[in-house]
N, C-alpha and C. Protein backbone atom coordinates (compact mmCIF):
# COMPACT_ATOMS: atom_id res chain seq x y z
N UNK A 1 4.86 -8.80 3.93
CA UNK A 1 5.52 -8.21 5.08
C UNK A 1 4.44 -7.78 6.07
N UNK A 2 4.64 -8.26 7.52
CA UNK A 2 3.62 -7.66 7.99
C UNK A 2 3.78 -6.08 8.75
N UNK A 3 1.96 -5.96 9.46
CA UNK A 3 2.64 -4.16 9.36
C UNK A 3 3.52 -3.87 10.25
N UNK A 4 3.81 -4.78 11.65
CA UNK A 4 4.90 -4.37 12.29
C UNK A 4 6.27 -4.24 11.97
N UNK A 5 6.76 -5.11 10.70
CA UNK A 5 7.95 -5.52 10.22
C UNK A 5 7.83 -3.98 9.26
N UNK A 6 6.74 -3.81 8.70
CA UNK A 6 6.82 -2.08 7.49
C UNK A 6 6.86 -1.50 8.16
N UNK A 7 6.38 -1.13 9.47
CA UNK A 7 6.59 0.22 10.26
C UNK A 7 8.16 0.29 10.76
N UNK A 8 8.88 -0.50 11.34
CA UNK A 8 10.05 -1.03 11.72
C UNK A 8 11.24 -0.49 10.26
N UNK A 9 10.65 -1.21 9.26
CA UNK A 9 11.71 -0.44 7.90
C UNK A 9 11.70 0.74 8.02
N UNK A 10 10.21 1.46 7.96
CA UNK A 10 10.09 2.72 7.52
C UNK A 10 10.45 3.50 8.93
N UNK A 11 10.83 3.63 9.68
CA UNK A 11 11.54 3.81 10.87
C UNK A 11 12.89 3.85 10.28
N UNK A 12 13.59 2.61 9.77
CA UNK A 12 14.97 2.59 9.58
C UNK A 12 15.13 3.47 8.83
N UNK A 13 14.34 3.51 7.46
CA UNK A 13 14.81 4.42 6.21
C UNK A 13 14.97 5.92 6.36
N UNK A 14 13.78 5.87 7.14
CA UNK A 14 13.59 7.65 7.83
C UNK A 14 15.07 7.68 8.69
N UNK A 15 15.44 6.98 9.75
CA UNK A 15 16.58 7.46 10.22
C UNK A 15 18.04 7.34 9.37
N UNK A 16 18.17 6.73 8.49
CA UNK A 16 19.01 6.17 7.58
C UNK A 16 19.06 7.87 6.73
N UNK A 17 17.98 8.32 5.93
CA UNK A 17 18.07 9.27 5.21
C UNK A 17 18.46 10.27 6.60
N UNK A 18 18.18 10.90 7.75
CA UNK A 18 18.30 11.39 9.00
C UNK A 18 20.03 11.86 8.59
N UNK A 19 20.17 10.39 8.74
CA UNK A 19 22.43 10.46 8.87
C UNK A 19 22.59 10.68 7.86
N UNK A 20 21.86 10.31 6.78
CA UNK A 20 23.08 10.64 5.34
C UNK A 20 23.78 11.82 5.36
N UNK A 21 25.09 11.66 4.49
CA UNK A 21 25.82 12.81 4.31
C UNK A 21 25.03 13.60 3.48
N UNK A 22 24.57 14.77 3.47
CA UNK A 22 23.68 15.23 2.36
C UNK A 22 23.29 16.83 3.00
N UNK A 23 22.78 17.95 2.15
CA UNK A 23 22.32 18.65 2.28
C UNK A 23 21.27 18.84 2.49
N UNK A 24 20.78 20.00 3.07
CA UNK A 24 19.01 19.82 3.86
C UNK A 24 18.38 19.77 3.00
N UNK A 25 18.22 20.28 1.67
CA UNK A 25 17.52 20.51 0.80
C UNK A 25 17.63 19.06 -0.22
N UNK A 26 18.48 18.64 -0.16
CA UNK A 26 18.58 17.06 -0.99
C UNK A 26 17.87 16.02 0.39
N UNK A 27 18.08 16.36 1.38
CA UNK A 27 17.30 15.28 2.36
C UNK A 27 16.24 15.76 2.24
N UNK A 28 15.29 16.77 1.97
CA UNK A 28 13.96 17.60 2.07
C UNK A 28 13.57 16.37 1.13
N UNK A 29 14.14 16.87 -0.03
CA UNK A 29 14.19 15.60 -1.39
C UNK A 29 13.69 14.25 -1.08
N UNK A 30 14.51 13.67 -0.21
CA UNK A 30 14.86 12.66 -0.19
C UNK A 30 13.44 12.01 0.36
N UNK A 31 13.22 13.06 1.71
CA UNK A 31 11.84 12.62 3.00
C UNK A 31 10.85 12.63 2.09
N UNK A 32 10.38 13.70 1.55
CA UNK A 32 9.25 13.79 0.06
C UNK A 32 9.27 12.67 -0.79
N UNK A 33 10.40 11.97 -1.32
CA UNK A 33 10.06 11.14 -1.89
C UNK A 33 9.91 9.54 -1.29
N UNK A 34 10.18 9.19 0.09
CA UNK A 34 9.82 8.50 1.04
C UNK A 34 8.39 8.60 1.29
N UNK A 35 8.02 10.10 2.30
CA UNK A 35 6.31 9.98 1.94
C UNK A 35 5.56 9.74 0.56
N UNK A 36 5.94 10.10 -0.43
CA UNK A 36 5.08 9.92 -1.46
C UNK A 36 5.22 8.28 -1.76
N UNK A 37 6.01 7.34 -1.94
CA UNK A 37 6.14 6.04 -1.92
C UNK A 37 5.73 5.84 -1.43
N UNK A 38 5.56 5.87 0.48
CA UNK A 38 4.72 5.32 1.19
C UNK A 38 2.97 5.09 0.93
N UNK A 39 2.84 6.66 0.62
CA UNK A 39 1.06 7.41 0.42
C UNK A 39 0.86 6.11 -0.96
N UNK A 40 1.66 6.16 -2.30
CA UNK A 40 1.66 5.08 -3.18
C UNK A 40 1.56 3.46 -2.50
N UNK A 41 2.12 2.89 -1.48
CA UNK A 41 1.97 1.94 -1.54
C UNK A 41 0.84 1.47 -0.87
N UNK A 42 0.69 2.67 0.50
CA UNK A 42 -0.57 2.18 1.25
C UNK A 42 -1.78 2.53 -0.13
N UNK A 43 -1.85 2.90 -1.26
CA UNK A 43 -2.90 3.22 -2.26
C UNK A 43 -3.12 2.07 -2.53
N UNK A 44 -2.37 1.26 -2.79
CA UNK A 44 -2.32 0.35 -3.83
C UNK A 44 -2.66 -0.82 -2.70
N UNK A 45 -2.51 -0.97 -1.47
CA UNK A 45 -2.74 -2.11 -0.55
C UNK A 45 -4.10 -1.97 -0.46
N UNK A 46 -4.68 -0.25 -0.23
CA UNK A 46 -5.70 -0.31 -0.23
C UNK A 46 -7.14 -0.91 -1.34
N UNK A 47 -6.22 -0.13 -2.57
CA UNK A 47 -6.88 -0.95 -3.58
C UNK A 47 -6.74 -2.95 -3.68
N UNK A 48 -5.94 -3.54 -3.43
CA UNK A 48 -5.83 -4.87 -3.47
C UNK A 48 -7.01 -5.65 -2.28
N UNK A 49 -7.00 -4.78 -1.26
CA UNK A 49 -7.62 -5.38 -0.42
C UNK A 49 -9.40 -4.98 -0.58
N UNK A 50 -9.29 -3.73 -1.19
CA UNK A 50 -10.52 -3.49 -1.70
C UNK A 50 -11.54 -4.90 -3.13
N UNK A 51 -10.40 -5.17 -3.59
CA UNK A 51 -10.71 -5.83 -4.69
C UNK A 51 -10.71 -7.27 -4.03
N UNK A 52 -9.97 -7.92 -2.95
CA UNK A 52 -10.35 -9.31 -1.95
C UNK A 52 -11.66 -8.77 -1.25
N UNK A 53 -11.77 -8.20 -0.97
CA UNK A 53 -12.90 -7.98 -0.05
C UNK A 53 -14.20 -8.05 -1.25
N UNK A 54 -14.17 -7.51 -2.24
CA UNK A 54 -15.19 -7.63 -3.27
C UNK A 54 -15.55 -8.92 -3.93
N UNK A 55 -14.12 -10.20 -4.24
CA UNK A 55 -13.86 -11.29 -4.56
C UNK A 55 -14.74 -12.06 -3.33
N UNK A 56 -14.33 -11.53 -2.35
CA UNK A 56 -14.78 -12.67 -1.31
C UNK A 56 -16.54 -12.27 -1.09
N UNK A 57 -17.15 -11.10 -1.08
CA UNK A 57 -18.37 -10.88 -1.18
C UNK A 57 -19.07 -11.82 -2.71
N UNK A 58 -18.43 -11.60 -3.50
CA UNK A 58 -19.10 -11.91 -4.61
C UNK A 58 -19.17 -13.34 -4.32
N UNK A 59 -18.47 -14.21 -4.26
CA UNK A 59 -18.37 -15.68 -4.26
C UNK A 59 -19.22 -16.22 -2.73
N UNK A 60 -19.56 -15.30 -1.96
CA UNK A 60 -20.29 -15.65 -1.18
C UNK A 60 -22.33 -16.00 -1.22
N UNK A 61 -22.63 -14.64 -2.41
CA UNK A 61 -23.54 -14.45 -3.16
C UNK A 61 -23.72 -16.00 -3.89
N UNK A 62 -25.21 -15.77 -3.90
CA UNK A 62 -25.74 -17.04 -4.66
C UNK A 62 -25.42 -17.10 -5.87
N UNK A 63 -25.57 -17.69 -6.74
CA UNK A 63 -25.49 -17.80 -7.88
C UNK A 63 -26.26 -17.37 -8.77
N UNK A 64 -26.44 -16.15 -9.88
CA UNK A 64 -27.53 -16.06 -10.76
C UNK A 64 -28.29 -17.15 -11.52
N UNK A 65 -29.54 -16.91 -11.52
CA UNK A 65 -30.14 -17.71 -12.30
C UNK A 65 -30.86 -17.42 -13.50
N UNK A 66 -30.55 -17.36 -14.61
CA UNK A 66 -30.71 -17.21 -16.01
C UNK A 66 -32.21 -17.65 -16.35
N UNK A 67 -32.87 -16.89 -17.00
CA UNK A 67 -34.35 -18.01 -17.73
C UNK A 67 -34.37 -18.06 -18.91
N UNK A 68 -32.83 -17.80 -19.18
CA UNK A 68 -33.48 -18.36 -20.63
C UNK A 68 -33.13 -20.00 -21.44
N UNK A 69 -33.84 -20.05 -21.87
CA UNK A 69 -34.44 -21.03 -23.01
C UNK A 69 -33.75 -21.06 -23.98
N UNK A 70 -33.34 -22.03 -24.27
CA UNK A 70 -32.98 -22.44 -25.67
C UNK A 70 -33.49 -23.45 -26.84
C-alpha cells in the first residue's frame, strides 16, 4: 500500500471511530488502540526496510576471500 493510500485509511478509520455510536471513554479506547497499531506497524516497516537496506549493502560488498588451504 502506498503511503498516500495509508494516510487516506488512517484518516478514514480515525473519522469512522469519530461517528461511532460509543462512549467517550470506549472511543478514548478505541483512538489508543489505533495509535498503538499504527506506532506497531510503522516499527515493523521500519525494521523491514532496515533489514533491505542491509541486504542491499551487503550484496554490494565484495566478496570475502578465505586463505585457507586444504
Amino acid at each position: 500500500m502506498s503511503k498516500v493510500s495509508e494516510r487516506a485509511a488512517n484518516i478514514d478509520l480515525y473519522a469512522r471511530i469519530k461517528r461511532a455510536p460509543m462512549t467517550a471513554s470506549e472511543r478514548e479506547v478505541a483512538l489508543n488502540a489505533l495509535r498503538n497499531a499504527d506506532a506497531i506497524s510503522d516499527g515493523i516497516m521500519w525494521v523491514l526496510n532496515a533489514i533491505e537496506n542491509a541486504a542491499k549493502y551487503l550484496s554490494n560488498r565484495a566478496p570475502l576471500k578465505h586463505g585457507f588451504k586444504h
